[in-house]
N, C-alpha and C. Protein backbone atom coordinates (compact mmCIF):
# COMPACT_ATOMS: atom_id res chain seq x y z
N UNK A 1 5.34 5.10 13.31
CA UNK A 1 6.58 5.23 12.57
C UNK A 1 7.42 3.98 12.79
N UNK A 2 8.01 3.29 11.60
CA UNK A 2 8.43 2.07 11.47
C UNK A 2 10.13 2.29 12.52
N UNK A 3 10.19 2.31 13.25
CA UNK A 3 11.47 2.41 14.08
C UNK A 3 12.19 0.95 14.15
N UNK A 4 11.58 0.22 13.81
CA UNK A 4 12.26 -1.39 14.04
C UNK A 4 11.43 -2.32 12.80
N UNK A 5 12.45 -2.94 11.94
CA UNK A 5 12.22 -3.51 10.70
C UNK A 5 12.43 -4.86 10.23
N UNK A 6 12.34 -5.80 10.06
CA UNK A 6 12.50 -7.25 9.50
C UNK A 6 13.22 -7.02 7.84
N UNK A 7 14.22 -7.48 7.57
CA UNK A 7 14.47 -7.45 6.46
C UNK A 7 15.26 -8.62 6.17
N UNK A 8 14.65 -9.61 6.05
CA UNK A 8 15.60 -11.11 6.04
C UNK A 8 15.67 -11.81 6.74
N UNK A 9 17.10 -12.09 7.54
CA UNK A 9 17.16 -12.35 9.01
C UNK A 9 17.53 -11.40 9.76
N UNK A 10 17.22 -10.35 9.25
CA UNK A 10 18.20 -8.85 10.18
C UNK A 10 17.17 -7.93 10.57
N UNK A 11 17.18 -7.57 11.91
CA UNK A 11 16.57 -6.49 12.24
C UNK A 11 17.25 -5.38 12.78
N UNK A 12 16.61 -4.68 11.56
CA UNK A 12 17.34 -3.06 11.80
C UNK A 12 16.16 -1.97 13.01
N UNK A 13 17.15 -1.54 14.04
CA UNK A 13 16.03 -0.35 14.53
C UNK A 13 16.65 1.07 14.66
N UNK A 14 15.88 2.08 15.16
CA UNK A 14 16.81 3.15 15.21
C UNK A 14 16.79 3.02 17.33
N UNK A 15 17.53 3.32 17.45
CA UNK A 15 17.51 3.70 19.10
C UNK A 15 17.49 5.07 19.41
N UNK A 16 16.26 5.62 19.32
CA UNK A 16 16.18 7.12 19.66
C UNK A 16 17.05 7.55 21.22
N UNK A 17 17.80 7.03 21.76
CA UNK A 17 18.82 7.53 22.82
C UNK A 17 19.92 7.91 22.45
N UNK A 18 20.60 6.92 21.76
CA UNK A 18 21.62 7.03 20.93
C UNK A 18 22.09 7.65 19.64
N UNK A 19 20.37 7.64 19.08
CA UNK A 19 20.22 8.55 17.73
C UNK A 19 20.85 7.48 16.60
N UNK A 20 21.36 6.59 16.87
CA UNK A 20 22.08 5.87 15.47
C UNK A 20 21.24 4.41 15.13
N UNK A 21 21.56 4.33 13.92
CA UNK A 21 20.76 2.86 13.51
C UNK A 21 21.41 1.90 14.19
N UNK A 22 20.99 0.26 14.58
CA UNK A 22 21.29 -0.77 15.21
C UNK A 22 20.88 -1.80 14.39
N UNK A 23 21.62 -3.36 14.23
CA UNK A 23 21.19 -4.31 14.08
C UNK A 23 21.59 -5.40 15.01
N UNK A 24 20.49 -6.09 14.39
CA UNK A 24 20.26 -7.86 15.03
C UNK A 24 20.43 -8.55 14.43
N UNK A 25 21.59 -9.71 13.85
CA UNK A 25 21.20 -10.82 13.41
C UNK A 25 20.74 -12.19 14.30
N UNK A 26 20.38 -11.76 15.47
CA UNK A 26 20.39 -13.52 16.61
C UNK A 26 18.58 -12.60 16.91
N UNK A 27 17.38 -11.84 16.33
CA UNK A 27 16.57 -11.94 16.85
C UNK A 27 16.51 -10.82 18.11
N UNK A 28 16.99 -9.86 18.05
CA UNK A 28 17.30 -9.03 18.83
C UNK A 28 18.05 -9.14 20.27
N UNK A 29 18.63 -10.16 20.58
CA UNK A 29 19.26 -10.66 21.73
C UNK A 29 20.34 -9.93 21.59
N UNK A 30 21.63 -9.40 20.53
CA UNK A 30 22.41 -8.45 20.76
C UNK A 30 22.18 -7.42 19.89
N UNK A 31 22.73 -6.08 19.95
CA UNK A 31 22.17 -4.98 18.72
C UNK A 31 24.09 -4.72 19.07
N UNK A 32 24.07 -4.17 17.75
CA UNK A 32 25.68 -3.32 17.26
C UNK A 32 24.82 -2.26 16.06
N UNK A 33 25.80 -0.95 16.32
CA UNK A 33 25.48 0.43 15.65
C UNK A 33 25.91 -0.05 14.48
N UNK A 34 24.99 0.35 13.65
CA UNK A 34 25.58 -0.11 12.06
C UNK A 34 25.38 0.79 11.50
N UNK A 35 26.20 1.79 11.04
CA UNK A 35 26.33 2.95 9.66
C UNK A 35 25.72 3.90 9.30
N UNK A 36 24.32 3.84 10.28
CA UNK A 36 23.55 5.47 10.04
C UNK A 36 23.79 6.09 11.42
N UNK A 37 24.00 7.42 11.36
CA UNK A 37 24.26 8.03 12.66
C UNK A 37 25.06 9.30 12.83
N UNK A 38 24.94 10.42 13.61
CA UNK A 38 25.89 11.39 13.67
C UNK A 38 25.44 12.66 13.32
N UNK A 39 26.12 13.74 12.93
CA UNK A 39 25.89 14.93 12.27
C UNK A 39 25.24 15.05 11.05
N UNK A 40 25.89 14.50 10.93
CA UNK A 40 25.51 14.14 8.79
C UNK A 40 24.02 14.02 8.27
N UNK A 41 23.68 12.89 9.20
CA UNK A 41 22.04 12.58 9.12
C UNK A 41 20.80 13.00 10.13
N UNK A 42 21.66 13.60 11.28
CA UNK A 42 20.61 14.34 12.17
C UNK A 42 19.84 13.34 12.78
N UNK A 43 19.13 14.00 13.07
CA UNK A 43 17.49 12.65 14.29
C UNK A 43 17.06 11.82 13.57
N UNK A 44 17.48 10.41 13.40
CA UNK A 44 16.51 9.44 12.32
C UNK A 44 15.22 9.37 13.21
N UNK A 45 14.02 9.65 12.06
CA UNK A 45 13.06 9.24 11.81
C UNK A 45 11.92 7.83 11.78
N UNK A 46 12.27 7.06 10.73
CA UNK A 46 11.40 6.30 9.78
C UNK A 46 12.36 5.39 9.15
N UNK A 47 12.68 4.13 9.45
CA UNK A 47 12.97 2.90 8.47
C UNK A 47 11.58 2.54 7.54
N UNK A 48 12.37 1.98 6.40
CA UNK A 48 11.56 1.17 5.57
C UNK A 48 12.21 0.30 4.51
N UNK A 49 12.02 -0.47 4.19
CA UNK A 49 12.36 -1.66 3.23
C UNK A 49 11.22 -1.41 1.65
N UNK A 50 12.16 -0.27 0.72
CA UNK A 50 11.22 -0.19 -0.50
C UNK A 50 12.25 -0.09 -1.70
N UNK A 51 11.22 -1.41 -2.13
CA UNK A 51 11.95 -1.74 -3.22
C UNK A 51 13.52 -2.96 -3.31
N UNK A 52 14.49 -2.71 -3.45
CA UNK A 52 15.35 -3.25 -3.45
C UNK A 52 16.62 -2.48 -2.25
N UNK A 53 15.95 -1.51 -1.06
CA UNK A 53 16.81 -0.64 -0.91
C UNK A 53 16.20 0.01 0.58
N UNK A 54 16.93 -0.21 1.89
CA UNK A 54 16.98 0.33 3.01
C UNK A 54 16.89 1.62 2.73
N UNK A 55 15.64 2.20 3.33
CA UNK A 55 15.66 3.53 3.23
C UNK A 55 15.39 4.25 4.60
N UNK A 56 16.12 5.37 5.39
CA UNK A 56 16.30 6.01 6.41
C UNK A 56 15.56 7.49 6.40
N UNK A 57 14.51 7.84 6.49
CA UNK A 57 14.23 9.12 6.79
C UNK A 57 14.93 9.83 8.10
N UNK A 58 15.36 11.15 8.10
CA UNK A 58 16.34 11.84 8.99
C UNK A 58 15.87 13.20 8.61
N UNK A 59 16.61 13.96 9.91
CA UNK A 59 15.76 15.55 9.46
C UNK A 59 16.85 15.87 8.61
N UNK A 60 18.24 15.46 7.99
CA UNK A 60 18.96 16.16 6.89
C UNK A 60 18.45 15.79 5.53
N UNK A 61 17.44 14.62 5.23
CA UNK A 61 16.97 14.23 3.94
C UNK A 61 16.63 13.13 4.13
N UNK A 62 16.35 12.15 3.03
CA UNK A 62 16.09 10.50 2.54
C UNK A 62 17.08 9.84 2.21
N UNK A 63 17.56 8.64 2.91
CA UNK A 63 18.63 8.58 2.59
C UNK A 63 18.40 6.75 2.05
N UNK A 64 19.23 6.20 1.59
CA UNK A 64 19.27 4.81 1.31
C UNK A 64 20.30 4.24 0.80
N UNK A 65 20.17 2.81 1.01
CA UNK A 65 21.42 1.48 1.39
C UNK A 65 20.68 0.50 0.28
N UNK A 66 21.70 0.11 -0.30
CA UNK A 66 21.28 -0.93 -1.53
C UNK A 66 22.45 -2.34 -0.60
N UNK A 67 23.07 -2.11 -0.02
CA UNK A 67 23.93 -3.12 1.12
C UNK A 67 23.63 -3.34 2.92
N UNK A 68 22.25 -3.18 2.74
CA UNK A 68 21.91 -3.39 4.06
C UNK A 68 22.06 -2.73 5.31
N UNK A 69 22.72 -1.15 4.90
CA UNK A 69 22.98 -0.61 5.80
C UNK A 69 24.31 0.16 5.87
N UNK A 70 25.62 -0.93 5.50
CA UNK A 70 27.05 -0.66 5.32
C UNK A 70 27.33 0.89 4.57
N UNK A 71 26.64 1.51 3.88
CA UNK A 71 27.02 2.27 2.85
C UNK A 71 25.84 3.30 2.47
N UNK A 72 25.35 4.54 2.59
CA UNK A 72 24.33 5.35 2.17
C UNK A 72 24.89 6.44 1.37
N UNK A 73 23.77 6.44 0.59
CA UNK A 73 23.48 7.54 0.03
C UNK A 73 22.44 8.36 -0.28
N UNK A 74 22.09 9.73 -0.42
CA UNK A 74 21.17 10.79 -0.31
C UNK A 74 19.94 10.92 -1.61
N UNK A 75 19.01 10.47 -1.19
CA UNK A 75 18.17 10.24 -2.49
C UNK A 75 17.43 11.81 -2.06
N UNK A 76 17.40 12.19 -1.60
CA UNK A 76 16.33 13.44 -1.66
C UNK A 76 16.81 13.94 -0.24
N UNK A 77 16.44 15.91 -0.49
CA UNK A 77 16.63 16.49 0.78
C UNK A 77 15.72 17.67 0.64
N UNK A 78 15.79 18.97 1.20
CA UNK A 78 15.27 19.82 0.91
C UNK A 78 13.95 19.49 2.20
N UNK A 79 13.18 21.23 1.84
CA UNK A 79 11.96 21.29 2.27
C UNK A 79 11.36 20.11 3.24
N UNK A 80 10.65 19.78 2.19
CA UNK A 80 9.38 18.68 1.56
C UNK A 80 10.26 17.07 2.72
N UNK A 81 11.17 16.88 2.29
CA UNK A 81 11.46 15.89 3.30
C UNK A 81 11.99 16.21 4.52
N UNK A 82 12.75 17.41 4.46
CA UNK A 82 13.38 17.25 5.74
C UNK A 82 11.56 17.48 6.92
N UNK A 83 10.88 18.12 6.36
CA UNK A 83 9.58 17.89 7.58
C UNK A 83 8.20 17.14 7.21
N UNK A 84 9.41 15.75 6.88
CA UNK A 84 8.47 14.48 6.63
C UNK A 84 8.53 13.88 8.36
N UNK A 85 7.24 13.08 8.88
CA UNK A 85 7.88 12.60 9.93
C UNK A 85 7.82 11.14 9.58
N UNK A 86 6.99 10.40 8.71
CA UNK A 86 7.38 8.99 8.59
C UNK A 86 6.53 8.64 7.05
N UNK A 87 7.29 7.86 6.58
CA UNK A 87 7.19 7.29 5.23
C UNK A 87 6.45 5.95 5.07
N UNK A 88 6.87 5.71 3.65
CA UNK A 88 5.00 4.71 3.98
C UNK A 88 5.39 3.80 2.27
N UNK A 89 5.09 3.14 2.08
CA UNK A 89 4.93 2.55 0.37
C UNK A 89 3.76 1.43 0.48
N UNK A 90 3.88 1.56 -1.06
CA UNK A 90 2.65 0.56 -1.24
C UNK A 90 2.88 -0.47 -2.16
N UNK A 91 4.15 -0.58 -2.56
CA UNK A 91 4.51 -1.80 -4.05
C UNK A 91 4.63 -0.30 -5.01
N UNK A 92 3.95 0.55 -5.17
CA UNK A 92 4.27 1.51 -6.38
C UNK A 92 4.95 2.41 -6.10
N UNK A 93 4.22 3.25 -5.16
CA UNK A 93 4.79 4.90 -4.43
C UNK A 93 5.39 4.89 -3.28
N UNK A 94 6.88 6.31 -3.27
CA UNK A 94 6.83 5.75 -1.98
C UNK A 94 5.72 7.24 -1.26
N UNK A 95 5.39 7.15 -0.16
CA UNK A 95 4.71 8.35 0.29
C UNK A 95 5.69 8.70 1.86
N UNK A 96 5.02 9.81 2.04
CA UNK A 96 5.83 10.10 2.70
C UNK A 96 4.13 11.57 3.81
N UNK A 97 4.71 11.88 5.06
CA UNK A 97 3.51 12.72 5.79
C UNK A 97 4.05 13.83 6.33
N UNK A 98 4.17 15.26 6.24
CA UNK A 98 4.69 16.13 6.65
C UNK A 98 4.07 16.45 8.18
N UNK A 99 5.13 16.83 9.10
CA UNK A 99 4.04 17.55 10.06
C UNK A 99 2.96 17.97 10.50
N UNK A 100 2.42 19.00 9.15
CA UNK A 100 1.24 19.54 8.49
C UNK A 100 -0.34 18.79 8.40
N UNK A 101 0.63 17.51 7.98
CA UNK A 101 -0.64 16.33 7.65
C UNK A 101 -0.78 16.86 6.46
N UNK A 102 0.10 16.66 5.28
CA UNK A 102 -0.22 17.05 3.66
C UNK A 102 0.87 15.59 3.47
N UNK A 103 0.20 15.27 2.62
CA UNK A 103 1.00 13.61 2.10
C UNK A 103 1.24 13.58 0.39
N UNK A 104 2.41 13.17 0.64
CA UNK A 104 3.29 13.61 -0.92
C UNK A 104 3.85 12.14 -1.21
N UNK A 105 4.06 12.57 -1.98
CA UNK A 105 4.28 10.74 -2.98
C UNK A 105 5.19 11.04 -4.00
N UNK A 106 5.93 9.91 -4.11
CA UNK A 106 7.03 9.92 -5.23
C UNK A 106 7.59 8.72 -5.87
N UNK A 107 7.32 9.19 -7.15
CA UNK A 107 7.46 7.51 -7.90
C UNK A 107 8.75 7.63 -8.82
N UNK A 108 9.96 8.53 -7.96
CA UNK A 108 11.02 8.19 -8.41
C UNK A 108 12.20 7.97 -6.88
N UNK A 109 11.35 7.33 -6.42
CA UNK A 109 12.25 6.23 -4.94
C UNK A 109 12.96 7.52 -4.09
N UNK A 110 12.02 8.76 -4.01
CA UNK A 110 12.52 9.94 -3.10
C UNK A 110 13.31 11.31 -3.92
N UNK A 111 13.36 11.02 -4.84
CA UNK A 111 14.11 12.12 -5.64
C UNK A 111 13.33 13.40 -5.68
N UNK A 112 12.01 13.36 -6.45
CA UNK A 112 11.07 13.98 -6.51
C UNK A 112 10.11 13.86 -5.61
N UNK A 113 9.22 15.15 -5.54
CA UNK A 113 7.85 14.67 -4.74
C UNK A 113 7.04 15.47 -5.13
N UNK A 114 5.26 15.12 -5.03
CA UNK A 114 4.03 15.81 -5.11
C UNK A 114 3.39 15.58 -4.02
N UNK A 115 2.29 16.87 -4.03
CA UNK A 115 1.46 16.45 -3.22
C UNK A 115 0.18 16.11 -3.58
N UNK A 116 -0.14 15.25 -2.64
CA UNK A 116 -1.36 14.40 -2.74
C UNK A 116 -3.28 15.86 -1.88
N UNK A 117 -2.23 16.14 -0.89
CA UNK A 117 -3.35 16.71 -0.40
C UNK A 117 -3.79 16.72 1.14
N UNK A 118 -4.05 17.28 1.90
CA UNK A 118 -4.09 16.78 3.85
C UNK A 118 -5.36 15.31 3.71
């Protein structure tokens, strides 16, 4: 599970102690909490960089940042994601792996989902 990410010059991770997202711009030499975190979004999961758009898996839903982090919003919740444990893309789909081991895919950036099959 992608817990620590390259996206530019910035590395985003989650710090499972703290529970909240962190960045780096010096290369990880300092980290500051940046904007995911708390009640709202529950235990983050899964970073990923798909598409044009920071995306946060959490047990309250899918969530994503078109500003690097500063600002989210809820692309998908329910079921099906909240017992995703880590997400995945390929240039087309994003996918995503339930607990279960049943893998679902969605080619509208988390809104929707199918399943593929264990």
């Amino acid at each position: 599970m992608p817990q620590l990410i390259k996206v530019g010059d910035t590395l985003y991770r989650i710090n499972p102690v703290r529970n909240i997202m962190e960045i780096s711009r010096n290369n990880g030499i300092h980290w500051v909490g940046w904007g995911l975190g708390g009640p709202k979004f529950g235990r983050l999961k899964d970073l990923l960089w798909y598409k044009d758009r920071l995306m946060a898996l959490t047990e309250t839903g899918l969530w994503y940042s078109r500003n690097g982090g500063a600002d989210w919003g809820c692309c998908g919740g329910g079921k099906i994601v909240e017992n995703l444990v880590v997400i995945y893309e390929d240039g087309r789909y994003l996918y995503g792996m339930s607990q279960d081991g049943v893998i679902w895919y969605s080619t509208t950036s988390g809104a929707t989902w199918g399943s593929k099959g264990r």
